[in-house]
C-alpha atoms as a PDB file:
ATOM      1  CA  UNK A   1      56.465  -0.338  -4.232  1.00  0.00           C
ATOM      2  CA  UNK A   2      54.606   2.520  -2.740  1.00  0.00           C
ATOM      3  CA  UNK A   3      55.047   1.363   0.395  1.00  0.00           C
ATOM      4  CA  UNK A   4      58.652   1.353  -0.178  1.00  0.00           C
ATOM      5  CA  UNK A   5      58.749   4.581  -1.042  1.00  0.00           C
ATOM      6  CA  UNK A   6      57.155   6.156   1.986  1.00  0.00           C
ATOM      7  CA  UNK A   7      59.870   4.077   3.664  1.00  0.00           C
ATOM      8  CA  UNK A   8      62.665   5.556   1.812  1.00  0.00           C
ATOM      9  CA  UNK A   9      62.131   9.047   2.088  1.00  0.00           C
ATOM     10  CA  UNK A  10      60.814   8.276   5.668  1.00  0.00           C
ATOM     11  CA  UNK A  11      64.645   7.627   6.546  1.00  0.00           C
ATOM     12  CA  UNK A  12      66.462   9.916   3.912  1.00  0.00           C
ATOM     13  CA  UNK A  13      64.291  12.333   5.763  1.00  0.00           C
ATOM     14  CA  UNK A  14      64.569  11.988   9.175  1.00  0.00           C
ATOM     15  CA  UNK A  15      68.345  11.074   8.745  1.00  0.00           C
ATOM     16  CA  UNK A  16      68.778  14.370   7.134  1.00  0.00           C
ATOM     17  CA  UNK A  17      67.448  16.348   9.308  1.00  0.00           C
ATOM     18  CA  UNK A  18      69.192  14.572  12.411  1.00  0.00           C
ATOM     19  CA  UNK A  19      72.458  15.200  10.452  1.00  0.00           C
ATOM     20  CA  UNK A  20      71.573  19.387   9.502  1.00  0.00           C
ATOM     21  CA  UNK A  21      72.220  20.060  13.452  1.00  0.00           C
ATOM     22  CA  UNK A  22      75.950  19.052  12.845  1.00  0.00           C
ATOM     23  CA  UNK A  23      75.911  22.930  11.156  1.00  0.00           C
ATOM     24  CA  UNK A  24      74.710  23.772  14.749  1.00  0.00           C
ATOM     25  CA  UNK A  25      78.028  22.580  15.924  1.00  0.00           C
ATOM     26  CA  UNK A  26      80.137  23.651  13.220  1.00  0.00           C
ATOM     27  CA  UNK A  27      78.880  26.998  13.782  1.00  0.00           C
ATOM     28  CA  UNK A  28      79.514  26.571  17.659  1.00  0.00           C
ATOM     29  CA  UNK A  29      83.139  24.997  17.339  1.00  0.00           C
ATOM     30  CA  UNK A  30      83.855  28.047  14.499  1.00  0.00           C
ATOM     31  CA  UNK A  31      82.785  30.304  17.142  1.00  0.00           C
ATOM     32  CA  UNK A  32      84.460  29.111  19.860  1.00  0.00           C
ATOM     33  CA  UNK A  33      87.806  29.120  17.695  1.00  0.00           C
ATOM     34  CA  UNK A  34      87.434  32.514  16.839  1.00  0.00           C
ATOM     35  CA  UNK A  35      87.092  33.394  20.056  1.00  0.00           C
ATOM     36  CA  UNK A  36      89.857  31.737  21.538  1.00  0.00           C
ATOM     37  CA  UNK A  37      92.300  32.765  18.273  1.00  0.00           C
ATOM     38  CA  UNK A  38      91.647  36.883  18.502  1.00  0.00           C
ATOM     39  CA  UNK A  39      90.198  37.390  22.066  1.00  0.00           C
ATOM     40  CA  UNK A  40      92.586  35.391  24.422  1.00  0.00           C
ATOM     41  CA  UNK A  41      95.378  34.566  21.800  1.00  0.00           C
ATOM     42  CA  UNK A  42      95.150  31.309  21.842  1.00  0.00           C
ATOM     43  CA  UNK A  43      94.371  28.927  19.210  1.00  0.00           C
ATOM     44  CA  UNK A  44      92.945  25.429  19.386  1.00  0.00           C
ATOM     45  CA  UNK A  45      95.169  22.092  18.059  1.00  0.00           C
ATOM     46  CA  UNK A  46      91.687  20.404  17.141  1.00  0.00           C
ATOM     47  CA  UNK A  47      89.653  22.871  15.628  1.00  0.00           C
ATOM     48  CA  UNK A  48      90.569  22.598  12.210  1.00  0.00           C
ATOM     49  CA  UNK A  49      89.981  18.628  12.124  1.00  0.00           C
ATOM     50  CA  UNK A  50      86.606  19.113  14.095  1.00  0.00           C
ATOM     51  CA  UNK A  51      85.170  21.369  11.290  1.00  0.00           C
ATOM     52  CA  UNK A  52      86.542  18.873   8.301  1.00  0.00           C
ATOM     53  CA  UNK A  53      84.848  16.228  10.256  1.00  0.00           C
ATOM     54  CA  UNK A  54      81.424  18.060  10.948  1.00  0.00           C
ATOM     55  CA  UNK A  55      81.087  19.198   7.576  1.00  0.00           C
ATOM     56  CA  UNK A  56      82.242  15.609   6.157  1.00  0.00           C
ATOM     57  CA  UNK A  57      78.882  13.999   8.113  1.00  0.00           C
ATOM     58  CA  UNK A  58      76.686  16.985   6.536  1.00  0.00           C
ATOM     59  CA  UNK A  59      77.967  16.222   3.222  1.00  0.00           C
ATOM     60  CA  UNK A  60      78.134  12.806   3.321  1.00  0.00           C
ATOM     61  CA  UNK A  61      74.810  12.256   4.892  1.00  0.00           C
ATOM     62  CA  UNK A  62      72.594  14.981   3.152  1.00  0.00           C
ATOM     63  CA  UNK A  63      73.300  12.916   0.006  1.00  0.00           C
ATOM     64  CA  UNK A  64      70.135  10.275   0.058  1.00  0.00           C
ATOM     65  CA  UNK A  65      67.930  13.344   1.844  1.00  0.00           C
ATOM     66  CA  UNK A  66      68.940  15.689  -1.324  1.00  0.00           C
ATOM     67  CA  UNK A  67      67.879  12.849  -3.795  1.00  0.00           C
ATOM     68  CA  UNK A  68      64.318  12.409  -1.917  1.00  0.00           C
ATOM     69  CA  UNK A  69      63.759  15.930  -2.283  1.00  0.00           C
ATOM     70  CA  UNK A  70      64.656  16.243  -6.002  1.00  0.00           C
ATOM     71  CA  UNK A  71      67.084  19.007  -4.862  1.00  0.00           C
ATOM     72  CA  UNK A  72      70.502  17.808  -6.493  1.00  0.00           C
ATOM     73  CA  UNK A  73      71.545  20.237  -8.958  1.00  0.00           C
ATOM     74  CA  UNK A  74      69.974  18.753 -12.539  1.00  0.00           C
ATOM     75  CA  UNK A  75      71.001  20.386 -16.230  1.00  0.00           C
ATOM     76  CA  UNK A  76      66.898  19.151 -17.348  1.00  0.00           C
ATOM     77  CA  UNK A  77      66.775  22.020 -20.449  1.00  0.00           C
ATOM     78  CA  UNK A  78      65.626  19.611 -22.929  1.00  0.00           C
ATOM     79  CA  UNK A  79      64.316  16.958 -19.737  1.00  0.00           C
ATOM     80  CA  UNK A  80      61.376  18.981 -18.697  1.00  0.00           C
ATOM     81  CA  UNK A  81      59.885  19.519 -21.769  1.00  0.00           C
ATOM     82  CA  UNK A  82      58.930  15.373 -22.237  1.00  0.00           C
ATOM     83  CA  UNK A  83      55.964  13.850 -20.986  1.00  0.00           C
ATOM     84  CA  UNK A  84      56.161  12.018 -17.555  1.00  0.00           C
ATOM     85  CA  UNK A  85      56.506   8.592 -18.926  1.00  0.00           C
ATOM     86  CA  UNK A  86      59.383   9.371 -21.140  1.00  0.00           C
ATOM     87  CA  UNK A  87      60.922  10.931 -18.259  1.00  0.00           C
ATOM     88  CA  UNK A  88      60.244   7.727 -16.506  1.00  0.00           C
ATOM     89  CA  UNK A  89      61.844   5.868 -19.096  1.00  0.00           C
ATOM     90  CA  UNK A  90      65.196   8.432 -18.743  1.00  0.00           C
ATOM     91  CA  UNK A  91      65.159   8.252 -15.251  1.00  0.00           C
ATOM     92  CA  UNK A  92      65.080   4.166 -14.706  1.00  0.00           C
ATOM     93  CA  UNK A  93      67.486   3.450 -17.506  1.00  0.00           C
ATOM     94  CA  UNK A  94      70.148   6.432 -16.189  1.00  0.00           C
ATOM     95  CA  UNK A  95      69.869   5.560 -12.785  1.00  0.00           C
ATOM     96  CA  UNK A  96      70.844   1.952 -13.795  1.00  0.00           C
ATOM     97  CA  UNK A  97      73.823   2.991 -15.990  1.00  0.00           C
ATOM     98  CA  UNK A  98      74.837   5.605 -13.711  1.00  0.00           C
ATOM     99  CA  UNK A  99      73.812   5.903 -10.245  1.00  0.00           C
ATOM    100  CA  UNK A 100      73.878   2.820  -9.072  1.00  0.00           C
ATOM    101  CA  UNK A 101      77.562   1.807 -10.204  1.00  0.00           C
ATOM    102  CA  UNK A 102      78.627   5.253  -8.547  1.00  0.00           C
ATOM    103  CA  UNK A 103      77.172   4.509  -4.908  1.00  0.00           C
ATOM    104  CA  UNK A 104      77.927   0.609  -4.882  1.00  0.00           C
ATOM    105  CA  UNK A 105      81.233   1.989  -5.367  1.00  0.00           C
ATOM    106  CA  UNK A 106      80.834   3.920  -2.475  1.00  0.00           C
ATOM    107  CA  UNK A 107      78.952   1.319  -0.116  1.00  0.00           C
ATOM    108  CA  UNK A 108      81.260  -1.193  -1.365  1.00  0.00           C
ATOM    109  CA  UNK A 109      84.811   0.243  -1.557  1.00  0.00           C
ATOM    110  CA  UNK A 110      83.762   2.762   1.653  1.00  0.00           C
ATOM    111  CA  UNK A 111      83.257   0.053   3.657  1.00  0.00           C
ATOM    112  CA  UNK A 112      86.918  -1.474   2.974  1.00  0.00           C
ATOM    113  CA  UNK A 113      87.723   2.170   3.668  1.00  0.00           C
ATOM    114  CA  UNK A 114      86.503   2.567   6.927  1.00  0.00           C
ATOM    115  CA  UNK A 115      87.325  -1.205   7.990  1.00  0.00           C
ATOM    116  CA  UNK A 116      91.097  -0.247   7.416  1.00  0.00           C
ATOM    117  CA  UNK A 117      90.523   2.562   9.142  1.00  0.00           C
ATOM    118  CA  UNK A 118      89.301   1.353  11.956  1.00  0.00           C
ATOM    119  CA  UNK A 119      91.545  -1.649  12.567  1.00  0.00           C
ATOM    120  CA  UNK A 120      94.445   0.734  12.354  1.00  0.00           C
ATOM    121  CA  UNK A 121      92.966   3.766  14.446  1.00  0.00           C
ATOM    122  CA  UNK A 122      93.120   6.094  11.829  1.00  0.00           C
ATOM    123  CA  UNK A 123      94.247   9.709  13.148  1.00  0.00           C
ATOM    124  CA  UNK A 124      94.297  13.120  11.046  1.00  0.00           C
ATOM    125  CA  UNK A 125      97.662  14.046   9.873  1.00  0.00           C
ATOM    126  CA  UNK A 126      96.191  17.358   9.030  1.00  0.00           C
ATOM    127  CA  UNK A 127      96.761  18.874  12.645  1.00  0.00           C
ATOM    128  CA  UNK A 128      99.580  18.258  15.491  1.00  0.00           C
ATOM    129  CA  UNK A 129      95.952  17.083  17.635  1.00  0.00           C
ATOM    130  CA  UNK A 130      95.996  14.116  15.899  1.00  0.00           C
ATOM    131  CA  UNK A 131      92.323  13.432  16.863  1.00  0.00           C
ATOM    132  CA  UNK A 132      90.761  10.112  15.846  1.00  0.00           C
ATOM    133  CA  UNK A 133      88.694   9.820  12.446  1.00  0.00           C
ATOM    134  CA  UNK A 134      88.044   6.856  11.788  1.00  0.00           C
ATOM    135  CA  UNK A 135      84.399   6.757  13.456  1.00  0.00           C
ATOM    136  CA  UNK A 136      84.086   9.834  10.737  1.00  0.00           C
ATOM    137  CA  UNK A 137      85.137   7.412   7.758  1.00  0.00           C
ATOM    138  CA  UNK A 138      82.232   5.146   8.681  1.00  0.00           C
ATOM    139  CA  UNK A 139      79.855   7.455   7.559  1.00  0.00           C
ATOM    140  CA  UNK A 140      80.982   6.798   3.937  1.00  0.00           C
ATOM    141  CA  UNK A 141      79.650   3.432   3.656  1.00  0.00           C
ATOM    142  CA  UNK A 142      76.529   4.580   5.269  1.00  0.00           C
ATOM    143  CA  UNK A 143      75.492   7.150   3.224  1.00  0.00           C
ATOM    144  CA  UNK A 144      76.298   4.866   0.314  1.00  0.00           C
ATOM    145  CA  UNK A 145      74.188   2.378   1.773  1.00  0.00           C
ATOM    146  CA  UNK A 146      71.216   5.156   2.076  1.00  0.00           C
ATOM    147  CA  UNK A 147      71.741   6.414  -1.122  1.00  0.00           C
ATOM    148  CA  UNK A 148      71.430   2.541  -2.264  1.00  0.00           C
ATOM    149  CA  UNK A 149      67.977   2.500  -0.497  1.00  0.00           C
ATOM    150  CA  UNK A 150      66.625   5.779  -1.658  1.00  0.00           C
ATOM    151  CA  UNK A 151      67.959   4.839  -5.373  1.00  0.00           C
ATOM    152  CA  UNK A 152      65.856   2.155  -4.919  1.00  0.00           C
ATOM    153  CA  UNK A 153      62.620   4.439  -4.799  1.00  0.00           C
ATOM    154  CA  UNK A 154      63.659   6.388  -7.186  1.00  0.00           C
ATOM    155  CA  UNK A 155      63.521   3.773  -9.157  1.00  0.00           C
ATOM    156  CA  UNK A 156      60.180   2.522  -8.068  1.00  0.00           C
ATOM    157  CA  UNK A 157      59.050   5.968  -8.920  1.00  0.00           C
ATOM    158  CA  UNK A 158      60.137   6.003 -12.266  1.00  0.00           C
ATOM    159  CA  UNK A 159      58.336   2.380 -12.804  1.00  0.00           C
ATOM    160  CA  UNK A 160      55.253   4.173 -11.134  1.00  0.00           C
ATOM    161  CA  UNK A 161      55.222   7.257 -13.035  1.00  0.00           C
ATOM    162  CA  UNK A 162      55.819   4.636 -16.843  1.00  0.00           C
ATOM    163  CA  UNK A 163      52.911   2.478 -15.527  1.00  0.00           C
ATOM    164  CA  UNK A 164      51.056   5.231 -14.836  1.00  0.00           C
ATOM    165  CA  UNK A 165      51.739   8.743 -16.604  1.00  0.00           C
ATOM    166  CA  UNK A 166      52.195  10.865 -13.087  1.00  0.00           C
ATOM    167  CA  UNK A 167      54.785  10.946 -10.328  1.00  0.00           C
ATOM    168  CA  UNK A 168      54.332  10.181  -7.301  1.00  0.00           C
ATOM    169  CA  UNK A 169      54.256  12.371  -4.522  1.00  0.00           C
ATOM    170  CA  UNK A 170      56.830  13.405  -2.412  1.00  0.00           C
ATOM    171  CA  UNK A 171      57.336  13.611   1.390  1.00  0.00           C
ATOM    172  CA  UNK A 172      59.187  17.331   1.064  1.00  0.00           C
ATOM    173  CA  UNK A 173      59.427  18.871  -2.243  1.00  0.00           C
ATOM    174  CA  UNK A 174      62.697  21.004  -3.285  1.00  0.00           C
ATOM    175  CA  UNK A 175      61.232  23.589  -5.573  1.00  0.00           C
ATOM    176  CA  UNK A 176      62.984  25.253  -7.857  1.00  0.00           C
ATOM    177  CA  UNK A 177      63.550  28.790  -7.118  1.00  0.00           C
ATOM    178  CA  UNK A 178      62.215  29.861 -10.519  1.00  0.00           C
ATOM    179  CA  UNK A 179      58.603  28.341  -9.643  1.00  0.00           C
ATOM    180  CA  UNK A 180      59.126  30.091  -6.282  1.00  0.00           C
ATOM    181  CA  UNK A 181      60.553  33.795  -7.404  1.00  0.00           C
ATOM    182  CA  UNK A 182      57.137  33.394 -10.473  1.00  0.00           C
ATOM    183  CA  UNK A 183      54.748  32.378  -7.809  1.00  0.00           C
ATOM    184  CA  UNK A 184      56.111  35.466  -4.977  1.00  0.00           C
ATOM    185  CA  UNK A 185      55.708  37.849  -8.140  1.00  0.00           C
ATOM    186  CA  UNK A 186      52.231  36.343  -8.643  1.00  0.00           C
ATOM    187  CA  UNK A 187      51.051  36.839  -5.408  1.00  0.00           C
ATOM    188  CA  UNK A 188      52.612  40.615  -5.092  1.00  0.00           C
ATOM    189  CA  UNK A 189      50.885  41.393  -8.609  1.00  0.00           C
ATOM    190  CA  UNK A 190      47.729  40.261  -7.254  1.00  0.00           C
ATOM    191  CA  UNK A 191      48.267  42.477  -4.241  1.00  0.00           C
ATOM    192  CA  UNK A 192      48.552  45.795  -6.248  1.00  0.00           C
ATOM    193  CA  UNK A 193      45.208  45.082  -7.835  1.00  0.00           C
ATOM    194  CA  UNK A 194      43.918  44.194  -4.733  1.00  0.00           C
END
């Protein structure tokens, strides 16, 4: 299981990362359009579809990375206060009532989604460019697929952390910006006695 893990957030990782320098481009196509919109008067057709696209594959693929990290946005008032093994317990059964039937879904009913759009050349109707998308729509059964395989871990964690009473660690950690904002006051407290 362990090894599994390591696995897991080895790809939702490095996948995530690969996929953050898309906001490199955005930022460089945004540029560029603003450039050629107010300086020279003269607007690009593709622009607009470009920017959907590149911010589709950061969206789409952060998913699985966000999940490794513990970073999705969680309501866990009433969560925290358990003990690890009851959160365990929450965690296995929700992900099996929940998560899973959301990204097989996904996977699943993506993959029709992209194979249509791919046998038919799918272009954007959004913009008289017409540029291709359908190499876009086959990130949507990918990033089911990886959030498949990294809901897999999770729920080898949550087995872990029952059979044991402690989580395991992670690869990166998301912390939440209360622990962070306590432990910067901390350390500037301890400077003025200093």
């Amino acid at each position: 299981m362990r090894s599994f893990i390591k696995f897991a957030d080895q790809l939702s990782t490095s996948m995530g990362k690969a996929f953050s320098w898309c906001i490199v481009i955005l930022m460089a196509g945004t540029c560029y359009e603003v450039v050629m919109a107010y300086a020279f008067n003269a607007p690009t057709l593709w622009n607009f579809d470009f920017s959907l696209q590149m911010y589709g594959a950061i969206f789409m693929m952060a998913g699985a990375y966000t999940l490794s990290t513990e970073a999705h946005v969680r309501g866990d008032v009433i969560y925290r206060l358990f003990k690890p093994r009851t959160q365990g317990w929450i965690d296995l059964i929700l992900y099996f009532v929940f998560f899973f039937p959301g990204v097989l879904a996904l996977a699943f009913y993506g993959y029709e989604y992209a194979s249509m759009a791919w046998k038919i050349k799918e272009t954007s109707w959004n913009s008289p460019a017409q540029i291709q998308i359908y190499m876009a729509k086959s990130l949507i059964p990918l990033s089911g697929l990886l959030l498949i395989i990294q809901g897999i871990s999770e729920v080898f964690r949550s087995i872990i952390c029952i059979q044991t009473g402690h989580w395991p660690a992670r690869m990166v950690v998301a912390e939440e910006t209360e622990k962070i904002l306590m432990r910067t006051t901390q350390d500037e407290d301890q400077k003025d006695v200093i």
